[in-house]
C-alpha atoms as a PDB file:
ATOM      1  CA  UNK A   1       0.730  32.559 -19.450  1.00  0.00           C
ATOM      2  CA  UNK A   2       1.031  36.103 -18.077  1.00  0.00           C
ATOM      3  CA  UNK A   3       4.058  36.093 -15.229  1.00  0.00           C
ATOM      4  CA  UNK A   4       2.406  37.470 -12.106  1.00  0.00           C
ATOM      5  CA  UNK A   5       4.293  41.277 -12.296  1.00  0.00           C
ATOM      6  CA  UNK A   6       2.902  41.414 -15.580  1.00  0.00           C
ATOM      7  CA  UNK A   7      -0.683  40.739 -14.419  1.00  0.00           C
ATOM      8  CA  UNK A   8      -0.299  43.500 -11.389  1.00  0.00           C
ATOM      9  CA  UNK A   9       1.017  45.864 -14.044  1.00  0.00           C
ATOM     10  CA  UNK A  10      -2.518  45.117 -15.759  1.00  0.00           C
ATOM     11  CA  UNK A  11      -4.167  45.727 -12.518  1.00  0.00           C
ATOM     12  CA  UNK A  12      -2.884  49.308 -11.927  1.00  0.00           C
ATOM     13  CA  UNK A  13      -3.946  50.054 -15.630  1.00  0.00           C
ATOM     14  CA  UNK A  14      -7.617  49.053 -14.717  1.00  0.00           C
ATOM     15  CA  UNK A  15      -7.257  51.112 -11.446  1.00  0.00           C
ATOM     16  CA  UNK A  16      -5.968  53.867 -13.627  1.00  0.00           C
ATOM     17  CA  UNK A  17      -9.110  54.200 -15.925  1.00  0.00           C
ATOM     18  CA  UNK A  18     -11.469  53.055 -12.989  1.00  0.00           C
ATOM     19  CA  UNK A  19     -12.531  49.693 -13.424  1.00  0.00           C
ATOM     20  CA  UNK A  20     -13.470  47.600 -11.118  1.00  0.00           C
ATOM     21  CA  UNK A  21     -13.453  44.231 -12.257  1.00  0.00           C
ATOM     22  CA  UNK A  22     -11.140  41.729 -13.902  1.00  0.00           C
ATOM     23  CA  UNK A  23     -11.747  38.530 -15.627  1.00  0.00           C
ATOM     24  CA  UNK A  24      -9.384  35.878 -15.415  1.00  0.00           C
ATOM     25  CA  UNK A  25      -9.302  33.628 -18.001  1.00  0.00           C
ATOM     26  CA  UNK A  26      -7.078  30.386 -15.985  1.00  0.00           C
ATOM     27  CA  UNK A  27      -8.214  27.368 -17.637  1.00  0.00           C
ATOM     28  CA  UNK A  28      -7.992  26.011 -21.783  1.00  0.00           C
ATOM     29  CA  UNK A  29      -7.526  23.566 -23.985  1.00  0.00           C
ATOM     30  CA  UNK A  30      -3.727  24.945 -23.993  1.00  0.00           C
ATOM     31  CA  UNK A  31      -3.167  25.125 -20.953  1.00  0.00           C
ATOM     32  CA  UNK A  32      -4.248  24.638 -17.097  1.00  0.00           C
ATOM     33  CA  UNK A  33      -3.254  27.628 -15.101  1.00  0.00           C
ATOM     34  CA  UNK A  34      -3.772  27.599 -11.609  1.00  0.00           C
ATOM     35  CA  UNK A  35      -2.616  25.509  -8.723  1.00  0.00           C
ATOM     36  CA  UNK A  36      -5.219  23.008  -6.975  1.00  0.00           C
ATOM     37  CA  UNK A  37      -3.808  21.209  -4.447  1.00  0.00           C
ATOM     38  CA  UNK A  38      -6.135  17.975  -4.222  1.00  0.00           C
ATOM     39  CA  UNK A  39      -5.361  17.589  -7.959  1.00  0.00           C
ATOM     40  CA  UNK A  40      -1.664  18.383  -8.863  1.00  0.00           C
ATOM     41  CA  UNK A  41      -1.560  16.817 -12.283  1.00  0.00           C
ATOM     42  CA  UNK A  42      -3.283  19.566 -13.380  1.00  0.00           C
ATOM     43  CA  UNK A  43      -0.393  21.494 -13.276  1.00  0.00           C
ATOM     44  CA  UNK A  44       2.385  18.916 -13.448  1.00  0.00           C
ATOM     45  CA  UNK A  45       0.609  17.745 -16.898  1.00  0.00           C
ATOM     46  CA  UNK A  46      -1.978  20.253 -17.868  1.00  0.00           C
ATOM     47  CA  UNK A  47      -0.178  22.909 -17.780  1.00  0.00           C
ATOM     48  CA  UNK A  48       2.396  22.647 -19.958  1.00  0.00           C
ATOM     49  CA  UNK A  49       1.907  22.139 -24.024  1.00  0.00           C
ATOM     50  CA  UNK A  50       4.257  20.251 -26.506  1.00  0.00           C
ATOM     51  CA  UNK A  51       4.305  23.573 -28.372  1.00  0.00           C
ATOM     52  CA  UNK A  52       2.376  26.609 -29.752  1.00  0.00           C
ATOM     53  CA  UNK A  53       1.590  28.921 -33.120  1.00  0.00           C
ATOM     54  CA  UNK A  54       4.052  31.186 -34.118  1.00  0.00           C
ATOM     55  CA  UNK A  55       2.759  34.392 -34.209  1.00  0.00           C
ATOM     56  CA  UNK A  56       1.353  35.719 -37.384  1.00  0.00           C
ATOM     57  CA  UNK A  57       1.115  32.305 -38.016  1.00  0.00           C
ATOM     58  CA  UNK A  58      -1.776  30.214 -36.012  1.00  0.00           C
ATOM     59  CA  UNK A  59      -1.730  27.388 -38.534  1.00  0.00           C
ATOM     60  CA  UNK A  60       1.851  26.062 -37.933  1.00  0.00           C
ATOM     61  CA  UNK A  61       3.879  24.808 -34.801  1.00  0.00           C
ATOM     62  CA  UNK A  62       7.399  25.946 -33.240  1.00  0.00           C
ATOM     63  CA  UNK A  63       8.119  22.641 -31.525  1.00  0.00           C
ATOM     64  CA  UNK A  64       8.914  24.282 -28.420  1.00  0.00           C
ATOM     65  CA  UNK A  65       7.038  23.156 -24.471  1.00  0.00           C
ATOM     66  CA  UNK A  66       5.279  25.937 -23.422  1.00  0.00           C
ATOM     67  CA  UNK A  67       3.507  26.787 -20.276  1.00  0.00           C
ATOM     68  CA  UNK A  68       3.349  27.450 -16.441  1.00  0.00           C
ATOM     69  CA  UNK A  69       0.746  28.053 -13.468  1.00  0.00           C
ATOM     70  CA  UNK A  70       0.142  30.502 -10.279  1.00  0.00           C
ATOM     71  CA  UNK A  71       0.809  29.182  -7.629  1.00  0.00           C
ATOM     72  CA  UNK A  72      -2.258  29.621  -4.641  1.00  0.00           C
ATOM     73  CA  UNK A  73       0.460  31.781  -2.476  1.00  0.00           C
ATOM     74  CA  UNK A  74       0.805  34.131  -6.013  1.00  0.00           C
ATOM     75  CA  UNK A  75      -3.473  34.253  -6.316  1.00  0.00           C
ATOM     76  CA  UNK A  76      -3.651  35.212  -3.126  1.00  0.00           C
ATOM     77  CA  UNK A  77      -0.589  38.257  -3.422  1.00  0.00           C
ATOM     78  CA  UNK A  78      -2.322  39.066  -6.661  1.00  0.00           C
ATOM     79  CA  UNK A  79      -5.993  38.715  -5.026  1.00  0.00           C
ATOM     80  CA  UNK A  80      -5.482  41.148  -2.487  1.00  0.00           C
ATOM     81  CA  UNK A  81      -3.235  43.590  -4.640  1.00  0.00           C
ATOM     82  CA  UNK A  82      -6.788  44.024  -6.629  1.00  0.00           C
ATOM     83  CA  UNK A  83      -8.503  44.260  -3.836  1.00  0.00           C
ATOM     84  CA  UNK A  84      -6.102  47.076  -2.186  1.00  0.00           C
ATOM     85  CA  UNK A  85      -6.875  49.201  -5.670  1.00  0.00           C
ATOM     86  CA  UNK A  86     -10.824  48.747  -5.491  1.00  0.00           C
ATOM     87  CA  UNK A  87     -10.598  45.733  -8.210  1.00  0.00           C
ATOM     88  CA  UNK A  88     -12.875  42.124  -8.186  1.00  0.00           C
ATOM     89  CA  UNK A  89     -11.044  39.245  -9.784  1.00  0.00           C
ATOM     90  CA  UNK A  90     -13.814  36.933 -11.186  1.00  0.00           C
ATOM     91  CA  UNK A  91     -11.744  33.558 -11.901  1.00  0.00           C
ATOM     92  CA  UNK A  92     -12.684  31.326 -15.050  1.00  0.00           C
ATOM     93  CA  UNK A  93     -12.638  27.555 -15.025  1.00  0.00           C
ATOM     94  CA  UNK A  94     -13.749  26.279 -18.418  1.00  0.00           C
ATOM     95  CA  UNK A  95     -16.261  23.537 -18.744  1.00  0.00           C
ATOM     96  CA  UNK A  96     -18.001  21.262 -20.396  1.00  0.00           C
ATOM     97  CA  UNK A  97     -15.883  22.372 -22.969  1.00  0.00           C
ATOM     98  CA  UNK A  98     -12.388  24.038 -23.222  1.00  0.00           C
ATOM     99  CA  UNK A  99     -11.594  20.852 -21.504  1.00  0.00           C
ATOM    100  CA  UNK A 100      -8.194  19.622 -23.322  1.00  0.00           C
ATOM    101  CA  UNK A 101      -5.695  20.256 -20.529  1.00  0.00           C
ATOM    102  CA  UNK A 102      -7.514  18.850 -17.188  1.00  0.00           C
ATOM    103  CA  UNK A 103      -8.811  15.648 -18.911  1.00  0.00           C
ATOM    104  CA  UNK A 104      -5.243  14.931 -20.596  1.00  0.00           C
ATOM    105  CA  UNK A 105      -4.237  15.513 -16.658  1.00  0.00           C
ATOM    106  CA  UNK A 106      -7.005  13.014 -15.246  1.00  0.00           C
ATOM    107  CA  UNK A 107      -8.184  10.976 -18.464  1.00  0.00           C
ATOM    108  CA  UNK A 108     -10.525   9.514 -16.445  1.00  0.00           C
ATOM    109  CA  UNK A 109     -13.012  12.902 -16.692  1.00  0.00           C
ATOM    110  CA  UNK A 110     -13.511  12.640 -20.549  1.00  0.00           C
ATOM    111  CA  UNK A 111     -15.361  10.363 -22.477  1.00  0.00           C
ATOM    112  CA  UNK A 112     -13.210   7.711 -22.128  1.00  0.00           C
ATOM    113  CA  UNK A 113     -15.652   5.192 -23.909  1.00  0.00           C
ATOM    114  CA  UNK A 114     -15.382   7.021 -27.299  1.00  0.00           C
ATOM    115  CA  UNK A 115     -13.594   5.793 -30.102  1.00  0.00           C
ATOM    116  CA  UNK A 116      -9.940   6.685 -30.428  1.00  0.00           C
ATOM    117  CA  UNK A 117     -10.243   8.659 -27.142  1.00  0.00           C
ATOM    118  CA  UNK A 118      -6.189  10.210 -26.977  1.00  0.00           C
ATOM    119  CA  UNK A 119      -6.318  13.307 -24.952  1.00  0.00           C
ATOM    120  CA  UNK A 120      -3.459  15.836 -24.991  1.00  0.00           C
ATOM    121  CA  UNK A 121      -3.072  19.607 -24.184  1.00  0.00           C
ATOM    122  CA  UNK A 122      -3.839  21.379 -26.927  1.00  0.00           C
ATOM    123  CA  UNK A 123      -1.123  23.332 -29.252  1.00  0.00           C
ATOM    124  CA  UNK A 124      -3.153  25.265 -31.571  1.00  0.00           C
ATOM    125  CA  UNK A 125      -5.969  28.385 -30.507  1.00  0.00           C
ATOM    126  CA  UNK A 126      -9.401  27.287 -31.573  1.00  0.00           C
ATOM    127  CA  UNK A 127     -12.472  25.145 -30.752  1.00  0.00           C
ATOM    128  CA  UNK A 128     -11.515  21.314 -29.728  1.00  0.00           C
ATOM    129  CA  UNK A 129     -13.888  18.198 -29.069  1.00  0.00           C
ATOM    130  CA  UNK A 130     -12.578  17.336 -25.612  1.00  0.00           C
ATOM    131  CA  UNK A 131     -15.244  17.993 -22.890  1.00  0.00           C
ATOM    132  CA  UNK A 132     -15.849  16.199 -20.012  1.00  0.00           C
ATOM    133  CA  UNK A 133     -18.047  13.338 -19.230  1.00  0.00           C
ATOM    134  CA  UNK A 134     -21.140  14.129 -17.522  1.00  0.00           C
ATOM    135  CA  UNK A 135     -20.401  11.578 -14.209  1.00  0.00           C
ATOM    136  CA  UNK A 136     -20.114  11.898 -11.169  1.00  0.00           C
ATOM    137  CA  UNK A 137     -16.671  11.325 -10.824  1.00  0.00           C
ATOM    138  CA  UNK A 138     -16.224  14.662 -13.415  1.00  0.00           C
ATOM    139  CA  UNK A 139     -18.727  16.086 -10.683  1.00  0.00           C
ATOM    140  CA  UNK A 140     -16.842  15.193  -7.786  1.00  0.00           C
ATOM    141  CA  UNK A 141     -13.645  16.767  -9.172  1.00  0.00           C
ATOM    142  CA  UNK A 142     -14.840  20.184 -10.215  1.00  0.00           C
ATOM    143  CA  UNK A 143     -17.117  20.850  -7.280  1.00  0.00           C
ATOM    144  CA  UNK A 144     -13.531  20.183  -5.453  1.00  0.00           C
ATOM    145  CA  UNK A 145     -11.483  22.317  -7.707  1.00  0.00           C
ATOM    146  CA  UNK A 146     -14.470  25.385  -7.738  1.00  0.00           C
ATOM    147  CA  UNK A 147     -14.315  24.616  -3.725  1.00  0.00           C
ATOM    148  CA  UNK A 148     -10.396  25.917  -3.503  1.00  0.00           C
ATOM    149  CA  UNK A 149     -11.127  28.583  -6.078  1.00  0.00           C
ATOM    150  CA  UNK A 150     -13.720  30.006  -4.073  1.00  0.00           C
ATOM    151  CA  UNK A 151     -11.496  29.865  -0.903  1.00  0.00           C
ATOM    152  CA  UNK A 152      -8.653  32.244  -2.961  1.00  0.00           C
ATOM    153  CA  UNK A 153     -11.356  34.455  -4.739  1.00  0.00           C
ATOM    154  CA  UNK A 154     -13.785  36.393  -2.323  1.00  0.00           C
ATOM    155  CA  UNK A 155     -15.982  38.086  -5.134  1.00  0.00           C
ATOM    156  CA  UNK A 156     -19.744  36.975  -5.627  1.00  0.00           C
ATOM    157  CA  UNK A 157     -18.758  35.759  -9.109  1.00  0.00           C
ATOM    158  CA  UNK A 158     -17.435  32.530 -10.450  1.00  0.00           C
ATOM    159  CA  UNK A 159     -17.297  32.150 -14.535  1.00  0.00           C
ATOM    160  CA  UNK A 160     -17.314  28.449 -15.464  1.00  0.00           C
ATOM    161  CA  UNK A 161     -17.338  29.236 -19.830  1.00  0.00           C
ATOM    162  CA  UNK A 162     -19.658  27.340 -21.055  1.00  0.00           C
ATOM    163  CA  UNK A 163     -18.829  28.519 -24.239  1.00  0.00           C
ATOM    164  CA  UNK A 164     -17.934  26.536 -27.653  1.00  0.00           C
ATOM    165  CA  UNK A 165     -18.607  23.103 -26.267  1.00  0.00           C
ATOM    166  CA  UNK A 166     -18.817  20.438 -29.234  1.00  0.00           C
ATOM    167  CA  UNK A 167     -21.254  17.651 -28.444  1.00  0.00           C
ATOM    168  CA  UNK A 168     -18.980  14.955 -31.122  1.00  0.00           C
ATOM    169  CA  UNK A 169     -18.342  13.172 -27.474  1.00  0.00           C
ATOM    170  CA  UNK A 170     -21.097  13.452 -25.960  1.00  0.00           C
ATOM    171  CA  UNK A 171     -23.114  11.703 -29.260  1.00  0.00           C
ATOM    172  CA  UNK A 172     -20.429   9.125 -29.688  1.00  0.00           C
ATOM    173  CA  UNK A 173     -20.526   8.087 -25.590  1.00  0.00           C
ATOM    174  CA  UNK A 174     -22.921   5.593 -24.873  1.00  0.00           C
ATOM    175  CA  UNK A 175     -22.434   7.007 -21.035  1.00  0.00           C
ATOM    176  CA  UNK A 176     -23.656  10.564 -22.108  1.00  0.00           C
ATOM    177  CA  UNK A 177     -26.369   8.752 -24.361  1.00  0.00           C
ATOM    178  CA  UNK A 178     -27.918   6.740 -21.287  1.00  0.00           C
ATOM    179  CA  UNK A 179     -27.688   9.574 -18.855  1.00  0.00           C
ATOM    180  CA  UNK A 180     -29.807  11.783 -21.523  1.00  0.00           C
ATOM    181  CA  UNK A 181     -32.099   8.734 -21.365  1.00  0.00           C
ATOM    182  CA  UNK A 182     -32.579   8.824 -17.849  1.00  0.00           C
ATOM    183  CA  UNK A 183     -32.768  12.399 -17.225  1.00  0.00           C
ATOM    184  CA  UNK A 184     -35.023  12.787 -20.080  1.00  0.00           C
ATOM    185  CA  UNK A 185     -33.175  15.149 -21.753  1.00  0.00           C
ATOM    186  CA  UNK A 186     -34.021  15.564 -25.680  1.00  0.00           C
ATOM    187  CA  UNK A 187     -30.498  16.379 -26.632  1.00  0.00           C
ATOM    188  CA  UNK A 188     -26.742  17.425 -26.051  1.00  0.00           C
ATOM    189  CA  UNK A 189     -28.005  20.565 -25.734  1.00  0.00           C
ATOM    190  CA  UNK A 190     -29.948  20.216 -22.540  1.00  0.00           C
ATOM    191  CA  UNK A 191     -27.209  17.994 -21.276  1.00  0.00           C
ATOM    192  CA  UNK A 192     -25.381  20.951 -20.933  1.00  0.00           C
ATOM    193  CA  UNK A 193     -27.459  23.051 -19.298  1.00  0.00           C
ATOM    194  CA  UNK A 194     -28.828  20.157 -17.185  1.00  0.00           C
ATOM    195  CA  UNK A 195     -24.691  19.979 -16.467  1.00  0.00           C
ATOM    196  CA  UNK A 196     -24.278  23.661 -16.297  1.00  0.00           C
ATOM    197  CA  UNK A 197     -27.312  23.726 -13.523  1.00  0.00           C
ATOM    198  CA  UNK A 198     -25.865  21.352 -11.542  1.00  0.00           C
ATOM    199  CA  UNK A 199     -22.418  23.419 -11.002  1.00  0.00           C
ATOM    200  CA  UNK A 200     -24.506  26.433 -10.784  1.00  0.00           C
ATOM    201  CA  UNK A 201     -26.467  25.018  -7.616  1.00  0.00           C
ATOM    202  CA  UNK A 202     -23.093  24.052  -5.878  1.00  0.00           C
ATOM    203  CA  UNK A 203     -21.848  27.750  -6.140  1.00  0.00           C
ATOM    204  CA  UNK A 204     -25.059  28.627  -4.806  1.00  0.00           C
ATOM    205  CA  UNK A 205     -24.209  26.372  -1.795  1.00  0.00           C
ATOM    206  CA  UNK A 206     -20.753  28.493  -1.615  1.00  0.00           C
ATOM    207  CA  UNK A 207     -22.814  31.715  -1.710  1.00  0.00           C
ATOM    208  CA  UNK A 208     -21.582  32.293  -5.182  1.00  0.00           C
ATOM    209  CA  UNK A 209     -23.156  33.316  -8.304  1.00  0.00           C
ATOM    210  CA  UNK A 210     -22.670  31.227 -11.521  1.00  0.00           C
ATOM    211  CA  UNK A 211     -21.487  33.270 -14.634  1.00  0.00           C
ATOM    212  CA  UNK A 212     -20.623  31.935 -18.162  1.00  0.00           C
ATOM    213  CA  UNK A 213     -21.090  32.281 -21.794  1.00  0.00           C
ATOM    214  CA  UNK A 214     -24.339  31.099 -23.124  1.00  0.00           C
ATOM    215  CA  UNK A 215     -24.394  29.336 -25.658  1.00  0.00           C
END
């Protein structure tokens, strides 16, 4: 978590050397960073962790509860003190994968019917299984969190990762499973893209442009 003056500092370094966009990494396993209002156990829960990797050191633990969150009133301060220095803030909201801290916030969006299904905000850096269910409900929620992102960030872009999603879940859910019968989808792979094209046709609907890793 980067406190806000911090972040602006970063902003008038890009000015300095003339860039013109910044990419804002705001949602992990580790840690849930930004403030949506229709869904405040994302911050109240997934945005704090039990604790984190020393430095030097990302195999071990320091026991100590890490974390906060922006609030909307600080995105939009930080927003438009980009936008007063020529600067487009793309926002990142991780999913399928990189899921950890919103489904240990609202359980309910991960693949609940898995065995030994205990989510919790991550504590160590590096690839997790948690990723969300492919339902409606996990549909319902993200078009409504991407719907208040889009409202604090005015740029064409939205990022939505994409990246290093693990398909353990997704094999061992017999919800995923039937879906990919249905849709006629060979595999976990083209469950994700048939997920990522969904989200991508709702930010077209919000006259925004989907952007993400591809896997």
């Amino acid at each position: 978590f980067v406190p806000v003056n911090d972040v602006k500092t970063f902003i008038d370094q890009l000015a300095y050397h003339k860039f013109s966009v910044m990419h804002w990494h705001l949602t992990e396993d580790q840690g849930w960073r930004i403030e949506i209002k229709k869904y405040p156990k994302l911050t109240e829960v997934g945005a704090w962790r039990d604790s984190s990797p020393p430095y030097g050191n990302r195999d071990s633990d320091d026991g100590v509860r890490y974390g906060g969150f922006y609030t909307q009133e600080q995105i939009k301060d930080i927003v438009a003190y980009a936008t007063a220095r020529h600067i487009t803030i793309v926002p990142e909201i991780e999913m399928p994968g990189h899921a950890a801290a919103a489904i240990t916030a609202y359980p309910e969006l991960g693949n609940s019917d898995i065995p030994g299904y205990a989510p919790k905000v991550m504590t160590r850096w590096g690839v997790h299984p948690y990723i969300f269910a492919p339902k409606d409900e996990t549909f319902t929620f993200l078009e409504d969190v991407l719907t208040e992102v889009c409202a604090l960030f005015p740029g064409k872009f939205i990022h939505i990762g994409g990246d290093e999603a693990p398909k353990t879940q997704w094999k061992q859910s017999k919800f995923a499973q039937d879906l990919m019968k249905r849709e006629g989808l060979k595999d976990e792979e083209e469950l994700q893209s048939w997920f990522i094209r969904r989200i991508g046709k709702f930010l077209e609907s919000k006259n925004r442009n989907l952007i993400g890793w591809d896997e």
